[in-house]
C-alpha atoms as a PDB file:
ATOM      1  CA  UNK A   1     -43.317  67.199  57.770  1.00  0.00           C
ATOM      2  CA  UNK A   2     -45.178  68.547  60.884  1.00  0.00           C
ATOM      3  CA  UNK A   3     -47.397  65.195  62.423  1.00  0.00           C
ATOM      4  CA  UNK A   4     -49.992  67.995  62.708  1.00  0.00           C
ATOM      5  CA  UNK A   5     -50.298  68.661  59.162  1.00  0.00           C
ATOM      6  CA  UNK A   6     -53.615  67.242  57.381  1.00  0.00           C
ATOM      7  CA  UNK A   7     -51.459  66.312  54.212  1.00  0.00           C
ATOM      8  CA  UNK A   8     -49.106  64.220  56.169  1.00  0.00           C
ATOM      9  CA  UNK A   9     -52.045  61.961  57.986  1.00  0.00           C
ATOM     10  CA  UNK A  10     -53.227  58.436  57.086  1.00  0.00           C
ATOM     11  CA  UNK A  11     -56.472  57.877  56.107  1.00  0.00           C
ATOM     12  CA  UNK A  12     -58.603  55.568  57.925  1.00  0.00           C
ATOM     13  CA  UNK A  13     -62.169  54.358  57.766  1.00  0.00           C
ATOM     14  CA  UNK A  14     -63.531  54.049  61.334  1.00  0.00           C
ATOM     15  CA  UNK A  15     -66.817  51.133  60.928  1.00  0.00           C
ATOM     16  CA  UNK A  16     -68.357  51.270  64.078  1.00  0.00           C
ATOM     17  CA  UNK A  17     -68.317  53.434  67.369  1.00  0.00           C
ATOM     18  CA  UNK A  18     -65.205  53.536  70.004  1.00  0.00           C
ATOM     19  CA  UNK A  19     -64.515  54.317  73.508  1.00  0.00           C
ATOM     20  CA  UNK A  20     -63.995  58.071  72.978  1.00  0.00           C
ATOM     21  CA  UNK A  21     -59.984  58.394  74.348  1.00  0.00           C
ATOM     22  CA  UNK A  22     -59.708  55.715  71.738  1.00  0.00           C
ATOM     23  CA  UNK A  23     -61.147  57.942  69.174  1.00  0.00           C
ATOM     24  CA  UNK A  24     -59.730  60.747  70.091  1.00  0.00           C
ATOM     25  CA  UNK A  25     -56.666  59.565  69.658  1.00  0.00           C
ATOM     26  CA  UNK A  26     -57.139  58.322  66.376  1.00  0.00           C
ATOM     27  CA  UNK A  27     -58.340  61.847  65.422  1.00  0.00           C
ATOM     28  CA  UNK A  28     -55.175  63.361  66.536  1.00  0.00           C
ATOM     29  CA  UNK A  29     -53.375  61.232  64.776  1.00  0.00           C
ATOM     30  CA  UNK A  30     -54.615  59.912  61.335  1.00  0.00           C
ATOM     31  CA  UNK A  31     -57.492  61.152  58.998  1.00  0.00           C
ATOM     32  CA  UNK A  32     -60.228  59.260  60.167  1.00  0.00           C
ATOM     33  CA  UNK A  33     -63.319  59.056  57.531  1.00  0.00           C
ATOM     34  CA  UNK A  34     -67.170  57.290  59.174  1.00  0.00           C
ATOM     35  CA  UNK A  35     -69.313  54.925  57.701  1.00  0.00           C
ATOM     36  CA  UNK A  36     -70.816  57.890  55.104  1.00  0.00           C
ATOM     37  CA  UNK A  37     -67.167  57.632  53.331  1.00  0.00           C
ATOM     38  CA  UNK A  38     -68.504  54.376  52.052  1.00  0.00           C
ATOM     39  CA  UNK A  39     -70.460  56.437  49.390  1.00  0.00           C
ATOM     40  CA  UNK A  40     -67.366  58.333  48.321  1.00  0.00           C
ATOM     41  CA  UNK A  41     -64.959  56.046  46.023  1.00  0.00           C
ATOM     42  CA  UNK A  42     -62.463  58.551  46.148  1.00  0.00           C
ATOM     43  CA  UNK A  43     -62.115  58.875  49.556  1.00  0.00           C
ATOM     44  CA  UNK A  44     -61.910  55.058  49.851  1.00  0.00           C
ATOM     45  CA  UNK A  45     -58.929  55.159  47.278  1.00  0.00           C
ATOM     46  CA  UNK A  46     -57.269  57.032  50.177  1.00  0.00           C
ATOM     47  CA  UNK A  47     -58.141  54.656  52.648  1.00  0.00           C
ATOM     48  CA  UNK A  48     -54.976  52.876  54.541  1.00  0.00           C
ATOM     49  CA  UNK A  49     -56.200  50.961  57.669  1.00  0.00           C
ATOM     50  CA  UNK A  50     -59.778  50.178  58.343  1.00  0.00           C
ATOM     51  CA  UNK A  51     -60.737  50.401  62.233  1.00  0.00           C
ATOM     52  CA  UNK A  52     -63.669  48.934  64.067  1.00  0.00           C
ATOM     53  CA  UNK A  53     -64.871  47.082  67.581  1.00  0.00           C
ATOM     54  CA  UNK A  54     -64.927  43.473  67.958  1.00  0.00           C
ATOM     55  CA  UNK A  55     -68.575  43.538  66.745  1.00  0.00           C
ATOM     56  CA  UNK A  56     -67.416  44.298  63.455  1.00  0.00           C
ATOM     57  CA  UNK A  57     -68.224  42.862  59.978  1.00  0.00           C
ATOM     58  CA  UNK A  58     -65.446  43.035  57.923  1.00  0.00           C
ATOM     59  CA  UNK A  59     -64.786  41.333  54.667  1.00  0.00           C
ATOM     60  CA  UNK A  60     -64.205  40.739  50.996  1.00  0.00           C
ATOM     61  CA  UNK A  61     -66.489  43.462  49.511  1.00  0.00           C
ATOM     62  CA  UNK A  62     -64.899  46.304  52.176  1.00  0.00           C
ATOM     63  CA  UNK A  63     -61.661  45.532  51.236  1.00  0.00           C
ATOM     64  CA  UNK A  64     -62.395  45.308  47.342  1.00  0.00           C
ATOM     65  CA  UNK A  65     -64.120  49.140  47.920  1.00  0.00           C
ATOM     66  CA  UNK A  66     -60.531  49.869  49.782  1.00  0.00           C
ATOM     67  CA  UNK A  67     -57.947  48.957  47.418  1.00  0.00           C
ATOM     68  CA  UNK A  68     -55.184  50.526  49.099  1.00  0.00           C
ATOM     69  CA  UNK A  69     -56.184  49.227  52.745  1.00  0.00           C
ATOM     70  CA  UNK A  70     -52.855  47.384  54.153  1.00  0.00           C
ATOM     71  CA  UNK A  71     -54.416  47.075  58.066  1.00  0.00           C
ATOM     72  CA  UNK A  72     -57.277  45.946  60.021  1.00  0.00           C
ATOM     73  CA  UNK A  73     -57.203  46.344  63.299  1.00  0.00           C
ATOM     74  CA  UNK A  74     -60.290  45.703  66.023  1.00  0.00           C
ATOM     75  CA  UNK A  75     -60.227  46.731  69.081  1.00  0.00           C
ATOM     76  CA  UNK A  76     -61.795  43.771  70.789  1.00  0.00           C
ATOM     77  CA  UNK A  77     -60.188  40.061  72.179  1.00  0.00           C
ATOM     78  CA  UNK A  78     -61.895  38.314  69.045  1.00  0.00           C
ATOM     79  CA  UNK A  79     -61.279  38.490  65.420  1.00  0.00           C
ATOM     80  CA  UNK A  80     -64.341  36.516  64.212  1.00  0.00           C
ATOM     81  CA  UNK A  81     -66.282  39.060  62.197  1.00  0.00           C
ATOM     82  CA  UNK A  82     -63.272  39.568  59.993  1.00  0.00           C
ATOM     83  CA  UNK A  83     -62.826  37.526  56.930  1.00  0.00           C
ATOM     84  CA  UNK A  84     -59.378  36.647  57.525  1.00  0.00           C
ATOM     85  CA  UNK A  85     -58.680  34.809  54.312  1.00  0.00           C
ATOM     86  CA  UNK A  86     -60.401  37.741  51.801  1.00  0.00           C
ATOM     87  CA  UNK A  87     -57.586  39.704  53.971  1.00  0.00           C
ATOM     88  CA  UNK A  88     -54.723  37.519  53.891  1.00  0.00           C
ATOM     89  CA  UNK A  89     -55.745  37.315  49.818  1.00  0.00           C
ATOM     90  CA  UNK A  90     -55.238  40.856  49.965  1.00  0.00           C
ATOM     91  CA  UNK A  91     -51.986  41.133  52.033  1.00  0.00           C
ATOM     92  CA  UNK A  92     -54.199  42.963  54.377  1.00  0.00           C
ATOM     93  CA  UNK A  93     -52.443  42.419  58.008  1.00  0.00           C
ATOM     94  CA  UNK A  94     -55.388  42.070  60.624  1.00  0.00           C
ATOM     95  CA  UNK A  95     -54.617  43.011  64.221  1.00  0.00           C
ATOM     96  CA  UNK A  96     -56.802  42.963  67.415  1.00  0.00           C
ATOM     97  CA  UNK A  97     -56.263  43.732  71.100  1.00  0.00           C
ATOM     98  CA  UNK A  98     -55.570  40.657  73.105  1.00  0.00           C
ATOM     99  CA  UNK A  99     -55.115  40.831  76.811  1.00  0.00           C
ATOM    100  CA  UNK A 100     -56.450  43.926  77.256  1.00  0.00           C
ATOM    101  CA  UNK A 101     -59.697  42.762  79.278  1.00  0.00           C
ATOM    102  CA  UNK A 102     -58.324  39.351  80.727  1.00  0.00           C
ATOM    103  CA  UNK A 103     -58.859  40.619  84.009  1.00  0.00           C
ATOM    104  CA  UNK A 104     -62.268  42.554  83.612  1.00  0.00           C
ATOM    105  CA  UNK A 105     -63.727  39.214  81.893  1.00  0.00           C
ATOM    106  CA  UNK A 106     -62.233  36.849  84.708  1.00  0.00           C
ATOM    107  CA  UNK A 107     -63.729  38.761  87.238  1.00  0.00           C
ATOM    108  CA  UNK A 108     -67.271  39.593  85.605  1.00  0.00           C
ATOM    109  CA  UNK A 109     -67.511  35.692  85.001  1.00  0.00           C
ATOM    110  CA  UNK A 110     -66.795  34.958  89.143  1.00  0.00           C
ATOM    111  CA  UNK A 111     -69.249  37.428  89.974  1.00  0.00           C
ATOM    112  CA  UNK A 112     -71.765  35.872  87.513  1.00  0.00           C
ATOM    113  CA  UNK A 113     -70.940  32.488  89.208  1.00  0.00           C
ATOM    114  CA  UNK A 114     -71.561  34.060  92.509  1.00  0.00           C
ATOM    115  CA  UNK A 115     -74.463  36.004  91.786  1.00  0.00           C
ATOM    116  CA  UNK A 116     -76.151  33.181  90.496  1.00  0.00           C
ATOM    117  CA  UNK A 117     -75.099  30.255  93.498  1.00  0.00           C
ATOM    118  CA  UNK A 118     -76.269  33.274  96.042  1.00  0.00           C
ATOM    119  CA  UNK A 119     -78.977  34.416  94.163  1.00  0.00           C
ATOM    120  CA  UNK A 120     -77.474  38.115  94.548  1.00  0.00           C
ATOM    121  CA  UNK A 121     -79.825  39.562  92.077  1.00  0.00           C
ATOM    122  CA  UNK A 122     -83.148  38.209  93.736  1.00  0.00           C
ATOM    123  CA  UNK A 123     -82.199  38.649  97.552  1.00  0.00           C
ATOM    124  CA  UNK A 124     -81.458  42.714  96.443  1.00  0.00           C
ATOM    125  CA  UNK A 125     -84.895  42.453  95.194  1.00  0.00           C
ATOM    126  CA  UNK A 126     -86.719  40.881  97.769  1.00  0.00           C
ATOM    127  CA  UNK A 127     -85.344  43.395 100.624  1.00  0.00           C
ATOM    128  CA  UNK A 128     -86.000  46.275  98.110  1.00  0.00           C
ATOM    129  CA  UNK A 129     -90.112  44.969  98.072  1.00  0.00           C
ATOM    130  CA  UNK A 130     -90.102  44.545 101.927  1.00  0.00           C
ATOM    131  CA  UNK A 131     -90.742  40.740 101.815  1.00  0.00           C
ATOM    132  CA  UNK A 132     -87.901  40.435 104.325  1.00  0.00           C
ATOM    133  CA  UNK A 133     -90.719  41.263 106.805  1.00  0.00           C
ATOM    134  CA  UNK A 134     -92.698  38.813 105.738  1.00  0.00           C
ATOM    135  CA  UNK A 135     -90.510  35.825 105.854  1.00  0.00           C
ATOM    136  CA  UNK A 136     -86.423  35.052 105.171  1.00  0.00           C
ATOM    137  CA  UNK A 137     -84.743  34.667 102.093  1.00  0.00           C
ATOM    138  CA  UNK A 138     -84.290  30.818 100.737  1.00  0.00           C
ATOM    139  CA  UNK A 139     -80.695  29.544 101.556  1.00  0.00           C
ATOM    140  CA  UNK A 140     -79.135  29.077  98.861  1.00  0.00           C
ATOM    141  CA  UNK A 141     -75.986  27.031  97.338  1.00  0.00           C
ATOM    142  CA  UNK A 142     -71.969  27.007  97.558  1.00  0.00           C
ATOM    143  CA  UNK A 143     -69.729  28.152  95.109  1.00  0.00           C
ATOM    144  CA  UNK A 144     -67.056  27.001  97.187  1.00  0.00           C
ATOM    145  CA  UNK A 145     -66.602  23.326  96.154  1.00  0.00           C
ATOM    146  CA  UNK A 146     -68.439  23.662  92.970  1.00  0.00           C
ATOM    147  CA  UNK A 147     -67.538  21.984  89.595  1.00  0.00           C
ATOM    148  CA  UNK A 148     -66.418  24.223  87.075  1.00  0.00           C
ATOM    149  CA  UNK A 149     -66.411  23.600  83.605  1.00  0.00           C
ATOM    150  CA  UNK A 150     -64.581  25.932  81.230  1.00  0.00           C
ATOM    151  CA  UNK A 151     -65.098  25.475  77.766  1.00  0.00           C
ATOM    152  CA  UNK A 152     -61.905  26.887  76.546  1.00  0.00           C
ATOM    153  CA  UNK A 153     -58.247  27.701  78.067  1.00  0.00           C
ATOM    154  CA  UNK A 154     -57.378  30.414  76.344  1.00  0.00           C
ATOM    155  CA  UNK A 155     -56.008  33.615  78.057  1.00  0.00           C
ATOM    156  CA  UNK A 156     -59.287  34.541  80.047  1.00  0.00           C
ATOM    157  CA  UNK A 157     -59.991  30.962  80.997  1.00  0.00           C
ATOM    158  CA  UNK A 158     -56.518  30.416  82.437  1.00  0.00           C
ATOM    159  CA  UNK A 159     -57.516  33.763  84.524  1.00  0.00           C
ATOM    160  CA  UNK A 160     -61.190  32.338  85.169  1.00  0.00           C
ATOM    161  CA  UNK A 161     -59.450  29.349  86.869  1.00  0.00           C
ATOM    162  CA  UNK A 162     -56.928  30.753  89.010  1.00  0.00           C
ATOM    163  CA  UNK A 163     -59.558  32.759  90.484  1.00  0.00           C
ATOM    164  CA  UNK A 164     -61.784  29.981  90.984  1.00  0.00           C
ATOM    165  CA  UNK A 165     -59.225  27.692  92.665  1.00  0.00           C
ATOM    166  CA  UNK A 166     -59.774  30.715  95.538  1.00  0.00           C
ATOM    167  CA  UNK A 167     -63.186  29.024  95.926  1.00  0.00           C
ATOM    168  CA  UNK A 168     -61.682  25.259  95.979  1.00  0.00           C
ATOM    169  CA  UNK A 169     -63.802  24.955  92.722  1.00  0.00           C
ATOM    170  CA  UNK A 170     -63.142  21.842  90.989  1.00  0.00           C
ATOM    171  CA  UNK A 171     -61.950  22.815  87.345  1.00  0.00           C
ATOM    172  CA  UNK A 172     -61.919  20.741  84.570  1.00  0.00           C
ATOM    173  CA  UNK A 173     -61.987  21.951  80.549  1.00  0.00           C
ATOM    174  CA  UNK A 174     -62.068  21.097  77.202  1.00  0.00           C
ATOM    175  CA  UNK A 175     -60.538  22.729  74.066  1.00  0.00           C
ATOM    176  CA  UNK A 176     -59.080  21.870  70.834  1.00  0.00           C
ATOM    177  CA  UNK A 177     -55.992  20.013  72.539  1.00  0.00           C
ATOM    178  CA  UNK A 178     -54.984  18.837  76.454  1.00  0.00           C
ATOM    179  CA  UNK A 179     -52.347  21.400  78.385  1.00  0.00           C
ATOM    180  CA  UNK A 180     -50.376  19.028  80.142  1.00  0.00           C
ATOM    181  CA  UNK A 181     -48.827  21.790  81.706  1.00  0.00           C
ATOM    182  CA  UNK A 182     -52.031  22.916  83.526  1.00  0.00           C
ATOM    183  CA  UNK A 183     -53.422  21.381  87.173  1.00  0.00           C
ATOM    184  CA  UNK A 184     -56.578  21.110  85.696  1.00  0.00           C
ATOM    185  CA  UNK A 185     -58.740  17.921  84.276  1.00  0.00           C
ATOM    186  CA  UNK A 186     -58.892  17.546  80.566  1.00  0.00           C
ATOM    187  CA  UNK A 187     -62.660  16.402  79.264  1.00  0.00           C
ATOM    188  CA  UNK A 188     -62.537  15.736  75.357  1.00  0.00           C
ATOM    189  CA  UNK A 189     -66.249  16.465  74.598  1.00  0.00           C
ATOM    190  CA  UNK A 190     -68.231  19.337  75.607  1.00  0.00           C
ATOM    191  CA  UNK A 191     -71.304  17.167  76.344  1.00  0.00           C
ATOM    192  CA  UNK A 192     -68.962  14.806  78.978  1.00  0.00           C
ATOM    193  CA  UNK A 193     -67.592  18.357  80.452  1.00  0.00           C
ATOM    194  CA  UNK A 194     -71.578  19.318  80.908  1.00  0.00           C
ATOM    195  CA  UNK A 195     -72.655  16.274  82.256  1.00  0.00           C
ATOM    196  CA  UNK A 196     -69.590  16.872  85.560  1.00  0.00           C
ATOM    197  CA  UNK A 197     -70.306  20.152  85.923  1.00  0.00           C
ATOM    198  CA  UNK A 198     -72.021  23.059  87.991  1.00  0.00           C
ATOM    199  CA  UNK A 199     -70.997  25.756  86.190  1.00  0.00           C
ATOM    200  CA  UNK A 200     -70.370  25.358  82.418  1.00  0.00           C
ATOM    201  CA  UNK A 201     -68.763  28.739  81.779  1.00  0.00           C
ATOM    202  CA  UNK A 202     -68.090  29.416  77.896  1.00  0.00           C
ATOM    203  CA  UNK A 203     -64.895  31.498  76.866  1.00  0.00           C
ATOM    204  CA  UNK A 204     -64.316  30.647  73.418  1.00  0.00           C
ATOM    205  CA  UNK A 205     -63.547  32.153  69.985  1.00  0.00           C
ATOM    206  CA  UNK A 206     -66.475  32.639  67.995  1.00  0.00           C
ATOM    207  CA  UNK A 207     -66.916  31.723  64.207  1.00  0.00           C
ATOM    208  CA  UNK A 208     -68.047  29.043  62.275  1.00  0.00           C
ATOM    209  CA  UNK A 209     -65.489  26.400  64.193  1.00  0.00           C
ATOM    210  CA  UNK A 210     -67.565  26.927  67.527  1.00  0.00           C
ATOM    211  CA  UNK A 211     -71.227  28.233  66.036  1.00  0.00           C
ATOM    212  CA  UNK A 212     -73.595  26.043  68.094  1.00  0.00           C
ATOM    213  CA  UNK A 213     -71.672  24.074  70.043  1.00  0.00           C
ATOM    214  CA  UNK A 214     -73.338  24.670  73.252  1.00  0.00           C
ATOM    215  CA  UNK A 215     -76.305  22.317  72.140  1.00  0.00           C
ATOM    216  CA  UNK A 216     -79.604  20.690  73.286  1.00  0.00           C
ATOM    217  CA  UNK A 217     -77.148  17.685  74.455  1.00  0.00           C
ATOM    218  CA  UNK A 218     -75.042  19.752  76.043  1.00  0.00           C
ATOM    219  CA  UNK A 219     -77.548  21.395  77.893  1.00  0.00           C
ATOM    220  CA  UNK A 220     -79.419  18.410  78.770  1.00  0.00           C
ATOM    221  CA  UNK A 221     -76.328  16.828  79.690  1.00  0.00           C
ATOM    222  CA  UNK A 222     -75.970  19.845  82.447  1.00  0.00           C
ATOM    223  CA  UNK A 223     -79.108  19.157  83.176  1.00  0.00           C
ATOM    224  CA  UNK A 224     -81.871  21.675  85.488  1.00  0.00           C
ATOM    225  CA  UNK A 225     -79.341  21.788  88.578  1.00  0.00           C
ATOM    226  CA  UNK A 226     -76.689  23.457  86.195  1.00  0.00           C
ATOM    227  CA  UNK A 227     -75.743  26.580  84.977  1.00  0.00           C
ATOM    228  CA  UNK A 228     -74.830  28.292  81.669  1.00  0.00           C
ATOM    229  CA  UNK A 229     -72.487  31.233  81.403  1.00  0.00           C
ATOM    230  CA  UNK A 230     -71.566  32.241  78.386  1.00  0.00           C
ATOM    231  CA  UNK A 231     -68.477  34.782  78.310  1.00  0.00           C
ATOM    232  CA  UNK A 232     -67.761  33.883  74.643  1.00  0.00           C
ATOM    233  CA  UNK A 233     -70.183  35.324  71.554  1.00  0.00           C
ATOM    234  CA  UNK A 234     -73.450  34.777  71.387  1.00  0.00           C
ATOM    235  CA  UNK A 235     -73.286  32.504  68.002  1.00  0.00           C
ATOM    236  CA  UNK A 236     -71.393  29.921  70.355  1.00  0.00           C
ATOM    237  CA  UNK A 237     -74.677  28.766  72.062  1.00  0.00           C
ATOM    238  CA  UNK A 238     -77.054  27.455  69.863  1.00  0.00           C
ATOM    239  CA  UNK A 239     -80.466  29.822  70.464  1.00  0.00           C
ATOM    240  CA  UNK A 240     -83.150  27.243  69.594  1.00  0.00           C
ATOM    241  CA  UNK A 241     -81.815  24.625  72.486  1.00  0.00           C
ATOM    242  CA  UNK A 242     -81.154  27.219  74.389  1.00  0.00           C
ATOM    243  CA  UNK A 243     -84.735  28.972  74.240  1.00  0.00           C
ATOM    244  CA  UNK A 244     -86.052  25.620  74.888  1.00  0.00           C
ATOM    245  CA  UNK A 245     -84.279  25.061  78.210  1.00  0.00           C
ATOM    246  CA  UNK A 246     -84.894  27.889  79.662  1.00  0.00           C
ATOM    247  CA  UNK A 247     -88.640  27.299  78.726  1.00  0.00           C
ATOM    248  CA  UNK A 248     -88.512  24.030  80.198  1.00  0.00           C
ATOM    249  CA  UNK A 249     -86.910  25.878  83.501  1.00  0.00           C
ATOM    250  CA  UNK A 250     -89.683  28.267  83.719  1.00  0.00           C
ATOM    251  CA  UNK A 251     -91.855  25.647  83.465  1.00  0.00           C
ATOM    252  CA  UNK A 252     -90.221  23.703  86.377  1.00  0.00           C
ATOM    253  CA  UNK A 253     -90.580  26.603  88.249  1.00  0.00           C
ATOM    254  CA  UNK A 254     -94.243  27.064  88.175  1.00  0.00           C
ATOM    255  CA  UNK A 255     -95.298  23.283  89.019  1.00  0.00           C
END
């Protein structure tokens, strides 16, 4: 039949908002039902391939309400917020869009680095308020020469630290296993990576396997002339220890 024709499309249950060329594409293409389809059974009989952003939710219950659902597919680097064994129960293959972004991410997380060794963000704002006239900015630090710390080697990170060998950053990591084949040193612990670094930049699956690992150790291990980036979900840093140092920072800052 004609790919136009409304009889020949898929169904699909779109869970949470797109880029629009991404979702107008799927609208040329398939039958694609919102998040108010949830209160119509029969459409979710129909249902083929649920759709949603990395910040999706997606699990047992969904699945049960979409009996005919054979594909999941997020359009994000992570997978996390999908229940992959309620899928793979289910024969439901679950797809997501890796190496899309490794450049965007690798060069966000140099500018962070940069931004926050030059102070970027506070200089702009002290020539905006016309304290320049009043006195010069602070110097501030080097990235060049800086220890980097990259929890993780995935994809990104591998991208995070050819960039940073541009600044003669020392680069050392830690992740589930060493990569012989990489230049870079392997640290076994997060909390021993901390304590040698600068710059402890996260870029790491999220999920229950990393929830918290970025703890009050770790943080005291980087201790008050470090730095924190986190490039990974938020569920990898644990918020408690982390509210906590940046309390004790503020308070540094005001003695």
């Amino acid at each position: 039949g004609s790919p136009d024709s409304t009889m020949d499309k898929i169904d699909i249950l779109k869970v949470s908002k797109l880029l629009p060329f991404l979702t107008e594409d799927l609208y040329a293409r398939y039958t694609v039902h919102e998040l108010d389809a949830l209160a119509d059974p029969t459409v979710l009989t129909r249902v083929r391939a649920i759709v949603g952003g990395g910040e999706s939710r997606l699990g047992g219950e969904l699945f049960d309400r979409c009996p005919n659902a054979k594909v999941v597919s997020c359009f994000g680097v992570g997978y996390d917020g999908v229940d992959t064994q309620a899928a793979l129960a289910r024969r439901i293959v679950v797809g997501h869009t890796p190496d899309v972004l490794n450049d965007e991410a690798a060069d966000l997380s140099l500018g962070l680095m940069l931004s926050i060794a030059r102070q970027i963000p506070q200089a702009d704002q002290f020539v905006r308020s016309g304290r320049w006239a009043q006195a010069p900015f602070p110097l501030q630090r080097k990235l060049t020469g800086a220890r980097l710390g990259l929890v993780g080697m995935g994809r990104i990170a591998k991208a995070i630290a050819h960039r940073a060998q541009a600044f003669r950053m020392q680069i050392a990591y830690t992740a589930r296993s060493a990569k012989p084949e990489l230049p870079y040193t392997f640290v076994s612990s997060v909390k021993d990576l901390a304590a040698q670094s600068d710059f402890l930049l996260a870029i790491t699956p999220g999920g229950d396997g990393t929830k918290g690992m970025i703890n009050a150790e770790v943080l005291q291990a980087l201790g008050p002339r470090g730095f924190f980036i986190n490039m990974a979900r938020g569920s990898v840093a644990d918020q408690p220890a982390l509210l906590q140092a940046l309390q004790q920072e503020i308070g540094r800052a005001h003695v």
